[in-house]
Protein backbone atom coordinates (compact mmCIF):
# COMPACT_ATOMS: atom_id res chain seq x y z
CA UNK A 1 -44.90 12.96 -41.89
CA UNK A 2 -44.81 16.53 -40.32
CA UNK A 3 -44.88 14.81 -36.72
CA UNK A 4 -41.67 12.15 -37.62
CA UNK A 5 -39.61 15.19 -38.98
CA UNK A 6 -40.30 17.38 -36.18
CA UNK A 7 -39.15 14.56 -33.68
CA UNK A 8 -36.00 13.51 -35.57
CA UNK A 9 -35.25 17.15 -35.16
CA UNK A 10 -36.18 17.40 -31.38
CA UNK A 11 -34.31 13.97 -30.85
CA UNK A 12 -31.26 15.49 -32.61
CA UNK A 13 -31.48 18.73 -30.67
CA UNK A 14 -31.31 16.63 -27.28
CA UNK A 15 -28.48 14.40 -28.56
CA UNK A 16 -26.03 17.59 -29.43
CA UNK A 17 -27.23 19.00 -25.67
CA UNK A 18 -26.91 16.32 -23.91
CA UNK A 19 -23.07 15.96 -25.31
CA UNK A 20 -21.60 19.31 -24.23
CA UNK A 21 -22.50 18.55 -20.88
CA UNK A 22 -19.35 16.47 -20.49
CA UNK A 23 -16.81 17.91 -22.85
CA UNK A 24 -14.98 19.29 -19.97
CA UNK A 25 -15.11 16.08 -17.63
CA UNK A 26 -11.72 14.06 -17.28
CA UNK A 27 -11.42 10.11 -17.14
CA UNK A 28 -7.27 10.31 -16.85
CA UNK A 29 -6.37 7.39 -15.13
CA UNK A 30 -2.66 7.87 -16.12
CA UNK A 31 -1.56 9.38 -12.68
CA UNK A 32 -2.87 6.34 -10.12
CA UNK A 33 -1.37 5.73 -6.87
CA UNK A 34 1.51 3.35 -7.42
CA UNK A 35 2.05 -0.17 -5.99
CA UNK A 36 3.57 -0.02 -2.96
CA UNK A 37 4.65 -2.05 0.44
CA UNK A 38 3.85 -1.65 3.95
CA UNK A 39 3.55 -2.87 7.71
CA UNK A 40 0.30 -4.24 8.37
CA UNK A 41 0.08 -2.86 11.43
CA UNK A 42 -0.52 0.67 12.44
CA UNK A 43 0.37 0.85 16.05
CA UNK A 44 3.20 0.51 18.28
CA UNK A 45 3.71 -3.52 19.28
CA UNK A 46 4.13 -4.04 23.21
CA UNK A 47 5.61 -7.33 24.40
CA UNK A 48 7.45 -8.82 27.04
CA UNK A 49 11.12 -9.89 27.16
CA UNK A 50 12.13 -12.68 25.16
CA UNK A 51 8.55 -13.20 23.36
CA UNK A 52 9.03 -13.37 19.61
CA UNK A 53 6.89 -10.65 17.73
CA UNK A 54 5.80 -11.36 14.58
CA UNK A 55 5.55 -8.34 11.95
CA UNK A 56 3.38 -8.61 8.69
CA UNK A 57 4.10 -7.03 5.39
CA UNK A 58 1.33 -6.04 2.41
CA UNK A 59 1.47 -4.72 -0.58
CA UNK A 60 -2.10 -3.25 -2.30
CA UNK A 61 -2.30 -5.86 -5.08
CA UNK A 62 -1.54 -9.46 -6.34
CA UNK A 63 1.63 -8.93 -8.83
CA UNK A 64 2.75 -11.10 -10.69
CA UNK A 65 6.33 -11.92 -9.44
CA UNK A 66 8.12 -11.97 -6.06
CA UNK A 67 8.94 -8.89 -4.03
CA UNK A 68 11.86 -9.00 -2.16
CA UNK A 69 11.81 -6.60 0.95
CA UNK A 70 14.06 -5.40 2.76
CA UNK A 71 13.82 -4.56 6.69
CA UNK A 72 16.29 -3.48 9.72
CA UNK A 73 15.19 -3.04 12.72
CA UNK A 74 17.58 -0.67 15.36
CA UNK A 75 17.39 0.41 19.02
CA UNK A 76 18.16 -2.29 22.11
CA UNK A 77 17.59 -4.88 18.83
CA UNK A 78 19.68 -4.69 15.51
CA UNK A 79 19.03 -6.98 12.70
CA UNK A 80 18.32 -6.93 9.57
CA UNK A 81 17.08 -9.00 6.78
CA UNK A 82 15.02 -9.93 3.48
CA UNK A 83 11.33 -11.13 3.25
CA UNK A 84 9.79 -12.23 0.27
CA UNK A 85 6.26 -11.82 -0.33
CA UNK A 86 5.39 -14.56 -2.52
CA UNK A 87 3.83 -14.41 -6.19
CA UNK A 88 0.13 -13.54 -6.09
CA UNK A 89 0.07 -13.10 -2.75
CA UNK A 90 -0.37 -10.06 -0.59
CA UNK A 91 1.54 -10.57 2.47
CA UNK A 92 4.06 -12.02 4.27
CA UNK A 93 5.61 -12.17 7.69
CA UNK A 94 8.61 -12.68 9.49
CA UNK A 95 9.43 -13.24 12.74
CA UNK A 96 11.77 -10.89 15.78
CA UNK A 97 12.73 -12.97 19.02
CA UNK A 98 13.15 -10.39 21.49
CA UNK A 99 16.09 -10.19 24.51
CA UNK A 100 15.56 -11.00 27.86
CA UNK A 101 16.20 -7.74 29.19
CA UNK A 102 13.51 -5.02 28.55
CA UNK A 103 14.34 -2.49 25.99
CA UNK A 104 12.88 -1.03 22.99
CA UNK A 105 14.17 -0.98 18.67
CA UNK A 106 12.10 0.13 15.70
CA UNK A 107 11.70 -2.13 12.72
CA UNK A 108 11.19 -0.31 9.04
CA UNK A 109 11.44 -1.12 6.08
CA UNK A 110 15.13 0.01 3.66
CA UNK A 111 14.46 -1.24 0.35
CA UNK A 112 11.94 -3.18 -2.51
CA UNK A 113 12.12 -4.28 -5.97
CA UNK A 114 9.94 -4.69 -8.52
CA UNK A 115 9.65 -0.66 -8.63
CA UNK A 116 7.55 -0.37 -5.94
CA UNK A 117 8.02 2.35 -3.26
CA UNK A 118 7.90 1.78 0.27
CA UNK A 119 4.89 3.29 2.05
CA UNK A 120 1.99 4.84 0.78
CA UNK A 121 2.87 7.48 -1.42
CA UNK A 122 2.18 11.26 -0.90
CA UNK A 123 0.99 10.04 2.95
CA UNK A 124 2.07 11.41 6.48
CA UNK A 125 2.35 7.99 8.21
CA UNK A 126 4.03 5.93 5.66
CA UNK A 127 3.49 3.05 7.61
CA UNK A 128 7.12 1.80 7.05
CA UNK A 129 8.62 1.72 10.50
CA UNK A 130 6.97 0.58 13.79
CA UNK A 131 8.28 0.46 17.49
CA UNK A 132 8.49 -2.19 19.59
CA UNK A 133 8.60 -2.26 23.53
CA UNK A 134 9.18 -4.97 25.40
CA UNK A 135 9.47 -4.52 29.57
């Protein structure tokens, strides 16, 4: 009977021990990166005159709901438009017919719903804007 008490008291002693080793550790998942949308692609795009270039858009995770983006692009090409990735997808694409003459514009993106920013938060390349070249 001697032996049980002493290990119910050993058992306790390692149970209150073992506790205080993570009374300090945080599991605040409050602050995660938000949802956001950007170019697939990370590098420049290099075509020739009059090819049509086709430019993808992602966002991180399947929502629930379409996500209208917006996109310009400016330089020896100005447009603009709207591209909807659709429900429970991830991306989407649309599609830049280039001039015949050589030249050069940068795409980016201008706006999103849905309260999702545009690029990777708190990131240098924000992956938003990309430059085309076409000679």
């Amino acid at each position: 009977m001697k032996f049980v008490k002493y290990m119910g008291y050993l058992a306790l002693c390692l149970l209150v021990m073992s506790c205080e080793e993570f009374e300090d550790d945080s599991y605040d998942f409050s602050n995660s990166l938000p949802q956001f949308v950007e170019l697939s692609s990370g590098s420049d795009v290099t075509a020739t005159p009059g090819d049509t270039v086709t430019v993808n858009v992602r966002v991180r995770e399947n929502l629930f709901s379409d996500i209208n983006v917006g996109w310009e692009t400016t330089g020896n090409l100005t447009t603009s438009g709207t591209v909807v990735i659709p429900r429970d997808n991830l991306s989407t694409s649309f599609d830049l017919i280039l001039p015949d003459t050589p030249g050069e514009a940068t795409v980016t993106l201008v706006s999103v719903d849905n309260g999702l920013s545009l690029g990777r938060p708190n990131a240098a390349s924000s992956a938003i804007s990309r430059k085309i070249l076409w000679e």
